[in-house]
PDB file of N, CA and C in Angstrom:
ATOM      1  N   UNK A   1      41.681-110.383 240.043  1.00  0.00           N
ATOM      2  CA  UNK A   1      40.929-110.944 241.148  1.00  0.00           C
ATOM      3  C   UNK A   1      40.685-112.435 240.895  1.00  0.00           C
ATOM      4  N   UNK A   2      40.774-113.040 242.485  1.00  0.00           N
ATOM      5  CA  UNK A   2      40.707-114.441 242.099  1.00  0.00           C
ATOM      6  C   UNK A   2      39.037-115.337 241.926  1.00  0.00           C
ATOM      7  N   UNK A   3      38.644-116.512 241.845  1.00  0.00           N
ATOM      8  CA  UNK A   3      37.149-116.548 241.321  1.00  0.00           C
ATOM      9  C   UNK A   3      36.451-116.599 243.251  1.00  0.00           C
ATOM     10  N   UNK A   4      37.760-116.844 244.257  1.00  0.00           N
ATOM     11  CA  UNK A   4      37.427-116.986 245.864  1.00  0.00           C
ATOM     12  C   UNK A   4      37.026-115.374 245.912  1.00  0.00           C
ATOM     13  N   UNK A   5      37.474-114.696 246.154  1.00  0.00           N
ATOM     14  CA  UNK A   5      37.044-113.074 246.175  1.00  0.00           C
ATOM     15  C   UNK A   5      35.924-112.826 245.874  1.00  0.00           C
ATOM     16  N   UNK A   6      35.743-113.134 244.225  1.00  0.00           N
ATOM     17  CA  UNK A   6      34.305-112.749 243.196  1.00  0.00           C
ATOM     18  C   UNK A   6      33.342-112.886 244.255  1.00  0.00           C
ATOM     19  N   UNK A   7      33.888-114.514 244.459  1.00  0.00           N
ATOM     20  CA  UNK A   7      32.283-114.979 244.853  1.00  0.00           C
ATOM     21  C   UNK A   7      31.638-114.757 246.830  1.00  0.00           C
ATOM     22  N   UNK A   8      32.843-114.520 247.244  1.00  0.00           N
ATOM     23  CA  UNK A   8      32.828-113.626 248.487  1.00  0.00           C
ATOM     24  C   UNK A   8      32.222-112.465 249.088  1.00  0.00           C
ATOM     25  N   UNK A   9      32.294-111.515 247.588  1.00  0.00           N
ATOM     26  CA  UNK A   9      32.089-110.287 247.590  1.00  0.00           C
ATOM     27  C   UNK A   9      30.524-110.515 247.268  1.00  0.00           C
ATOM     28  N   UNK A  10      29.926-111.545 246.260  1.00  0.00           N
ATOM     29  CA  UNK A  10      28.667-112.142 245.363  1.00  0.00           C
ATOM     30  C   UNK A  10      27.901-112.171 246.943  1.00  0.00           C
ATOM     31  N   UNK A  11      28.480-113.118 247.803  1.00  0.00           N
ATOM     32  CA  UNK A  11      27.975-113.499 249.054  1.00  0.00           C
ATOM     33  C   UNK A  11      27.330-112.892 249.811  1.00  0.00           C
ATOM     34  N   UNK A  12      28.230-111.663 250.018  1.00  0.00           N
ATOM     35  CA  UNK A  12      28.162-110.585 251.394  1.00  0.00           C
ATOM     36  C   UNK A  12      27.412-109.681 250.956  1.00  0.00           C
ATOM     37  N   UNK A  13      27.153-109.297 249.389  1.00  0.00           N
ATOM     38  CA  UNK A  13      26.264-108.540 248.652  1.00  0.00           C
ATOM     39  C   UNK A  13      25.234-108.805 248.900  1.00  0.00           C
ATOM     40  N   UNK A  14      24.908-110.331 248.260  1.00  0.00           N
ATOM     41  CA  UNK A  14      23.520-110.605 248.556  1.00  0.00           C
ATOM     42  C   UNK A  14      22.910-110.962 249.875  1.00  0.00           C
ATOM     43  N   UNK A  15      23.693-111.230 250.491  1.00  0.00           N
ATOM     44  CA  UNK A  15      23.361-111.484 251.885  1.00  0.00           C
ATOM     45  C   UNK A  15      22.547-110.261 252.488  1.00  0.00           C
ATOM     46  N   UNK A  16      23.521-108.928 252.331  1.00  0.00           N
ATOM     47  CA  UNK A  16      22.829-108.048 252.824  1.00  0.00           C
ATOM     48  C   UNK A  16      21.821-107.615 252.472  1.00  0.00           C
ATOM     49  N   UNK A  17      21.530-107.719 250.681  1.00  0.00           N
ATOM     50  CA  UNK A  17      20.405-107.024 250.198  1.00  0.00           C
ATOM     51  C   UNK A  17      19.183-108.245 250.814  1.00  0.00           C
ATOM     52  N   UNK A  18      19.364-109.722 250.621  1.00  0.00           N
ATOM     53  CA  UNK A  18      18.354-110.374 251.507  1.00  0.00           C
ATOM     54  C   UNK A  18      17.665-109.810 252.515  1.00  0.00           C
ATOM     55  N   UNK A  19      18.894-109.855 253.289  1.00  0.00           N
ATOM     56  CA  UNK A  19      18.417-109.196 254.863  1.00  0.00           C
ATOM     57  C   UNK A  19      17.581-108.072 254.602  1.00  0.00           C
ATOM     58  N   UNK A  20      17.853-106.909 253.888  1.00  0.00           N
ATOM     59  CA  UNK A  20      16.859-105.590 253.686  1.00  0.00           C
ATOM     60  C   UNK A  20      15.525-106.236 253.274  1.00  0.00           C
ATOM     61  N   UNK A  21      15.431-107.175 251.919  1.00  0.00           N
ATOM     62  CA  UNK A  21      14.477-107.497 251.344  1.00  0.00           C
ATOM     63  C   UNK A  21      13.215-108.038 252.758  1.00  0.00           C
ATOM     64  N   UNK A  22      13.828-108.967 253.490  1.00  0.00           N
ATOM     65  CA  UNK A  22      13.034-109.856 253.711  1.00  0.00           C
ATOM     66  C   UNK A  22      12.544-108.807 255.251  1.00  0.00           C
ATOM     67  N   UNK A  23      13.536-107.702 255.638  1.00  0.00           N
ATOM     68  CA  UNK A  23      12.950-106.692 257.169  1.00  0.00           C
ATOM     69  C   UNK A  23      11.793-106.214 256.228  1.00  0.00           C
ATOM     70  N   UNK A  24      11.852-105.719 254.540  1.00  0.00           N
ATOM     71  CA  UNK A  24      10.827-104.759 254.482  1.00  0.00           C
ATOM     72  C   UNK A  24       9.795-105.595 254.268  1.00  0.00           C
ATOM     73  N   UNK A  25       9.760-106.672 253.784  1.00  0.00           N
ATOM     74  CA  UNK A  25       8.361-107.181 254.291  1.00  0.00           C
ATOM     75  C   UNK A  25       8.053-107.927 255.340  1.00  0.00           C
ATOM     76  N   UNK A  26       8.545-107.918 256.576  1.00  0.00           N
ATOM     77  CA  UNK A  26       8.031-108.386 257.423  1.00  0.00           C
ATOM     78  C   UNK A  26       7.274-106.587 258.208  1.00  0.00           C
ATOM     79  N   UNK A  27       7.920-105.581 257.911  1.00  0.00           N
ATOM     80  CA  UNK A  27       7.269-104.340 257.831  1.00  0.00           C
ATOM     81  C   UNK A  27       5.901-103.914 257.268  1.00  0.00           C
ATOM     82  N   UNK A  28       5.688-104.726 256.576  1.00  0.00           N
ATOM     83  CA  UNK A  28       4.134-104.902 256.001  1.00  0.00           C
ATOM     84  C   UNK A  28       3.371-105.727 256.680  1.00  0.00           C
ATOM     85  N   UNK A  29       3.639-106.654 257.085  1.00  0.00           N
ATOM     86  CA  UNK A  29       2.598-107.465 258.134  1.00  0.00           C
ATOM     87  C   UNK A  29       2.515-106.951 259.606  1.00  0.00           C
ATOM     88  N   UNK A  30       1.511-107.144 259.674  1.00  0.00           N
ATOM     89  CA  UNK A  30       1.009-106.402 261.333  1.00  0.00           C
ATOM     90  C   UNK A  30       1.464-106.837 262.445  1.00  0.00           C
ATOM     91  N   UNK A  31       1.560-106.581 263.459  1.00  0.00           N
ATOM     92  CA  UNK A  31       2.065-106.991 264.786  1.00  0.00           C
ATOM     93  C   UNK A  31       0.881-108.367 265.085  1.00  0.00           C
ATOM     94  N   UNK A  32      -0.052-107.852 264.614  1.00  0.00           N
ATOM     95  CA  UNK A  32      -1.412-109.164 265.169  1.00  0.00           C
ATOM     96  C   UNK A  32      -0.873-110.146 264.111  1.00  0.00           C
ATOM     97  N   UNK A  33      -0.485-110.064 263.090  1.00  0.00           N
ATOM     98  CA  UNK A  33       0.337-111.315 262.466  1.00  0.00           C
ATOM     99  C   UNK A  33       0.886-111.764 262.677  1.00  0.00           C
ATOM    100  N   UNK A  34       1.679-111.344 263.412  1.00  0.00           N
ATOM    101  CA  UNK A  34       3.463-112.060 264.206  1.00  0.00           C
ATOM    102  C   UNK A  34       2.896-112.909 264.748  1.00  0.00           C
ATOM    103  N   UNK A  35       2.193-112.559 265.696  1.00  0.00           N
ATOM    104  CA  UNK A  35       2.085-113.288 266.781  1.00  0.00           C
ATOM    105  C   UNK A  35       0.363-114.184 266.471  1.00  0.00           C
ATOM    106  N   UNK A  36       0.270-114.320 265.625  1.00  0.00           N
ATOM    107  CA  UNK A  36      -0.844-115.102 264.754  1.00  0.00           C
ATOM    108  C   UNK A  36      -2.236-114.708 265.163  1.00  0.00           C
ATOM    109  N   UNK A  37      -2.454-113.495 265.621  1.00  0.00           N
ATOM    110  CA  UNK A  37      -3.714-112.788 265.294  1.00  0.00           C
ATOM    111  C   UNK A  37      -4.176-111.847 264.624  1.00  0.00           C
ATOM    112  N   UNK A  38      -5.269-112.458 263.309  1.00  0.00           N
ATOM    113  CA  UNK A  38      -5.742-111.450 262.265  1.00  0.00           C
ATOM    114  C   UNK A  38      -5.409-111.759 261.106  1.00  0.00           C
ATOM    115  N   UNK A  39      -4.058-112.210 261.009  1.00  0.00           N
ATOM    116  CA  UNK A  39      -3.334-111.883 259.987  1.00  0.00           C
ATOM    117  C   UNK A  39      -3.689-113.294 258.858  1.00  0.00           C
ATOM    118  N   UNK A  40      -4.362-114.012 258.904  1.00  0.00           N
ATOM    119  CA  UNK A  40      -4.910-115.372 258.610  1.00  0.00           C
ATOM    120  C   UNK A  40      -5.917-114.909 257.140  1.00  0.00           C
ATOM    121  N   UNK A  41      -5.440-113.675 256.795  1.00  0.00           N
ATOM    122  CA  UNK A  41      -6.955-113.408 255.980  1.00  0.00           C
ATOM    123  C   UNK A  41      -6.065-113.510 254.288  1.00  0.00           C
ATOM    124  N   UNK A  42      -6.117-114.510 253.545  1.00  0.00           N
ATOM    125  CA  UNK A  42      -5.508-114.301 252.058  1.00  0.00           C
ATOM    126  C   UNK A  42      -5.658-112.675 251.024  1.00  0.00           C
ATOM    127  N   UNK A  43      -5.070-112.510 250.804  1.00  0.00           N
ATOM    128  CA  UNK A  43      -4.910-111.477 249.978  1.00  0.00           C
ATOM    129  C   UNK A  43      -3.823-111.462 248.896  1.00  0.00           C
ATOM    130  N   UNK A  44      -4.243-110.730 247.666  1.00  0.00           N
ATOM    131  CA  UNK A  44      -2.812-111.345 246.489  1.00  0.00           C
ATOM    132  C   UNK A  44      -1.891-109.869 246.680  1.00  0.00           C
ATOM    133  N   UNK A  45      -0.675-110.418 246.305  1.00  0.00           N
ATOM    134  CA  UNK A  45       0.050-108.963 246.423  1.00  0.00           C
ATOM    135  C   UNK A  45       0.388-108.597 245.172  1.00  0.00           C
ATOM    136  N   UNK A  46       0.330-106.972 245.087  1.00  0.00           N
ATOM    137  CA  UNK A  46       0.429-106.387 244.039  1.00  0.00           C
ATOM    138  C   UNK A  46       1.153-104.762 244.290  1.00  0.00           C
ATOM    139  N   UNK A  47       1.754-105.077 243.177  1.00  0.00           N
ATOM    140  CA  UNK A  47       2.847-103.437 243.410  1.00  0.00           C
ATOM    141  C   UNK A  47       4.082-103.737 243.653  1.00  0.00           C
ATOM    142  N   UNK A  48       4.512-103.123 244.128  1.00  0.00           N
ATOM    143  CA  UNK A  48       5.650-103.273 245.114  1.00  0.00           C
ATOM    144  C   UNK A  48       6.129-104.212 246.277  1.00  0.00           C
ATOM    145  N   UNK A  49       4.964-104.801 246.596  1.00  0.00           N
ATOM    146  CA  UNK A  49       4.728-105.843 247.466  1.00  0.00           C
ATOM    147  C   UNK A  49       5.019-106.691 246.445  1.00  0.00           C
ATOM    148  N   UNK A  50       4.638-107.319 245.651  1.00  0.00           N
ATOM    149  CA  UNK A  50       5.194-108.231 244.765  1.00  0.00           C
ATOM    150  C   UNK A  50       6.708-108.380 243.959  1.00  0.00           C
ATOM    151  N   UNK A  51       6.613-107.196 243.267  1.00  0.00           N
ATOM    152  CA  UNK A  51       8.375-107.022 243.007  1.00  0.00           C
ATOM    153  C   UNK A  51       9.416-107.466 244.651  1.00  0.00           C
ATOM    154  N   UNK A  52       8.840-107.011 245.592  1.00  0.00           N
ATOM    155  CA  UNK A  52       9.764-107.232 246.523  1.00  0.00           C
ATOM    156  C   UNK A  52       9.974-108.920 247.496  1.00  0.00           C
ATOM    157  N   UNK A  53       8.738-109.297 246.607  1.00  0.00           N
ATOM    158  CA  UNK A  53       8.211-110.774 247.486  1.00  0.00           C
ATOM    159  C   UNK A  53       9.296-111.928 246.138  1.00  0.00           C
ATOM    160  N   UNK A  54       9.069-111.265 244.950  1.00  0.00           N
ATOM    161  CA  UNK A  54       9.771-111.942 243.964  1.00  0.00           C
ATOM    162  C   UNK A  54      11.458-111.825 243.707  1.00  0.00           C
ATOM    163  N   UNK A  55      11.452-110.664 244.661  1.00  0.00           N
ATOM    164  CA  UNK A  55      13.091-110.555 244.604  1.00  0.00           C
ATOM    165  C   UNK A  55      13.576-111.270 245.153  1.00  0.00           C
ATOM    166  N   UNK A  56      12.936-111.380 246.964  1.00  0.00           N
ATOM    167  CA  UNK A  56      13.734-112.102 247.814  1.00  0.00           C
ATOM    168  C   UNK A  56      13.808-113.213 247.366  1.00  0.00           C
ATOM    169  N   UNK A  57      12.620-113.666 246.766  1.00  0.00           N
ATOM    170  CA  UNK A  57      13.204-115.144 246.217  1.00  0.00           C
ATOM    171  C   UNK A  57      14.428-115.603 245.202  1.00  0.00           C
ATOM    172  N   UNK A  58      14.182-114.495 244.203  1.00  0.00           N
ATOM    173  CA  UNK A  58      15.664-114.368 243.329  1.00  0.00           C
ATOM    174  C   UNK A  58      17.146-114.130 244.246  1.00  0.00           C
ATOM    175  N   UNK A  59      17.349-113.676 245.361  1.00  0.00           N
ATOM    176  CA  UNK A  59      18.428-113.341 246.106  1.00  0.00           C
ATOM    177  C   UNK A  59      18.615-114.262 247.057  1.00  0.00           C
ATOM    178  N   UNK A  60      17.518-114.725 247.208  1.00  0.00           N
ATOM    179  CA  UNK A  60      17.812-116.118 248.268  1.00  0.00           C
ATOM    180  C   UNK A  60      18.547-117.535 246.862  1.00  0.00           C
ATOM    181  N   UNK A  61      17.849-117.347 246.228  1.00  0.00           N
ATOM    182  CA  UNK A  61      18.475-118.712 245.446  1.00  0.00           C
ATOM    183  C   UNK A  61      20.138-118.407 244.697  1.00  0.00           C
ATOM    184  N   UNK A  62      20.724-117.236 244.455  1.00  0.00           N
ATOM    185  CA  UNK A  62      21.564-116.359 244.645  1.00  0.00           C
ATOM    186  C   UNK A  62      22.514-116.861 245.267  1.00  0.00           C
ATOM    187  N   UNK A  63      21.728-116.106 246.795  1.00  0.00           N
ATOM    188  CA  UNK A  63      22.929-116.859 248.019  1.00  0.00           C
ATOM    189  C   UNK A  63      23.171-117.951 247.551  1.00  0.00           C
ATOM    190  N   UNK A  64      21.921-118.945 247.586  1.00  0.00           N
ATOM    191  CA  UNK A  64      22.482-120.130 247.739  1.00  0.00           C
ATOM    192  C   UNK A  64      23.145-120.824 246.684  1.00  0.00           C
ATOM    193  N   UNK A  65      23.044-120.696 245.377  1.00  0.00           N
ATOM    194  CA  UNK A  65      24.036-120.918 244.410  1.00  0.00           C
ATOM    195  C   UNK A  65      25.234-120.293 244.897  1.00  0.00           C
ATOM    196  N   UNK A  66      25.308-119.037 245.763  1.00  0.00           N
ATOM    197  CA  UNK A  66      26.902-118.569 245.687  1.00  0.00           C
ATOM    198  C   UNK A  66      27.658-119.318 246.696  1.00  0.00           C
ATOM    199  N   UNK A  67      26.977-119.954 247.754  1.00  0.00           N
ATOM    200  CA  UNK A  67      27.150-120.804 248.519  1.00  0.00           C
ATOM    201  C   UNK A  67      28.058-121.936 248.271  1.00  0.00           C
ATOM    202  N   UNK A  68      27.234-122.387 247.612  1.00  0.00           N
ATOM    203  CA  UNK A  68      27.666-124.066 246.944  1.00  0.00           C
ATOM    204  C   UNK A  68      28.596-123.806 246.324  1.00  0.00           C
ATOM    205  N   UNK A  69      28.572-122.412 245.027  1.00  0.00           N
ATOM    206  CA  UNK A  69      29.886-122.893 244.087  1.00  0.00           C
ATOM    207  C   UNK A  69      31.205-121.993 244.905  1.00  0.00           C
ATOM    208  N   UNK A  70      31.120-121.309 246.194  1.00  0.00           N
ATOM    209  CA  UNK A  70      31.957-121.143 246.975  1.00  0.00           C
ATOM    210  C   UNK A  70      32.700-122.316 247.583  1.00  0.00           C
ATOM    211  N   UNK A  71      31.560-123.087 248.274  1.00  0.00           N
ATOM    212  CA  UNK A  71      32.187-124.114 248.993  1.00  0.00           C
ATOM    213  C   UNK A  71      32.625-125.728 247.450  1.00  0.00           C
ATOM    214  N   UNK A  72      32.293-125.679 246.478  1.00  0.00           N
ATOM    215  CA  UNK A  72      32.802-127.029 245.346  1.00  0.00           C
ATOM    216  C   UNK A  72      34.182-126.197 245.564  1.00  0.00           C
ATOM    217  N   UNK A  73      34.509-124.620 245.643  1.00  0.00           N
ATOM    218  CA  UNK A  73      35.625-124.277 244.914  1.00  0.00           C
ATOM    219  C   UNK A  73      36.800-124.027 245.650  1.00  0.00           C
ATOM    220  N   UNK A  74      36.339-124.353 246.704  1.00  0.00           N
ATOM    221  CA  UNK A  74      37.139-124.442 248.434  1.00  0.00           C
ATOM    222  C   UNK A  74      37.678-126.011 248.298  1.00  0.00           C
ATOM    223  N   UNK A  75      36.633-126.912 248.144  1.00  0.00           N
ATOM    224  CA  UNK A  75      37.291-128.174 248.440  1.00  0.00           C
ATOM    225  C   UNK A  75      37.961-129.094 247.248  1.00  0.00           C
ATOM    226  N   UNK A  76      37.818-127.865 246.166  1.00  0.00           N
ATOM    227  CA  UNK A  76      38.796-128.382 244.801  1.00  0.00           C
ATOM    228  C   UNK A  76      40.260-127.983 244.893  1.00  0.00           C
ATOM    229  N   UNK A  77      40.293-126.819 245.286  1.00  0.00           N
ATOM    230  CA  UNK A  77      41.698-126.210 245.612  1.00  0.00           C
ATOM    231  C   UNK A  77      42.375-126.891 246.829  1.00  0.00           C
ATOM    232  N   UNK A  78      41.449-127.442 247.711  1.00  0.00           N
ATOM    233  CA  UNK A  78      42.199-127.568 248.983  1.00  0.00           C
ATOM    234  C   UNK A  78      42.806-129.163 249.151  1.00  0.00           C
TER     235      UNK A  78
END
């Protein structure tokens, strides 16, 4: 396999698990949050709410490293 594939496959992986990460917590905030009523009140997260608040951030920076060294490795070859 070539390192264009790897990091293709790296992409579409994390992309999707993002996407899950970031529906299940918007599943935790209330409808009066969306739409900016109520939801204004601080609270720390803990549990599972946290593992999942700390992932998305690990999978977002992910993408975006897989991003960049997708696209350096596009315009080295090309």
């Amino acid at each position: 396999m070539n390192w264009q594939r790897i990091l293709s496959i790296t992409e579409i992986t994390t992309a999707v698990l993002l996407t899950i990460a970031i529906l299940l917590q918007a599943k935790g905030a209330g409808l009066g949050a969306v739409f900016g009523g109520e939801g204004n009140v601080y609270r720390t997260k803990r549990g599972a709410e946290r593992v999942l608040f700390f992932s998305t951030i690990v999978l977002g920076v992910l993408f975006a490293g897989a991003a960049l060294v997708t696209l350096i490795i596009g315009t080295q070859n090309s």
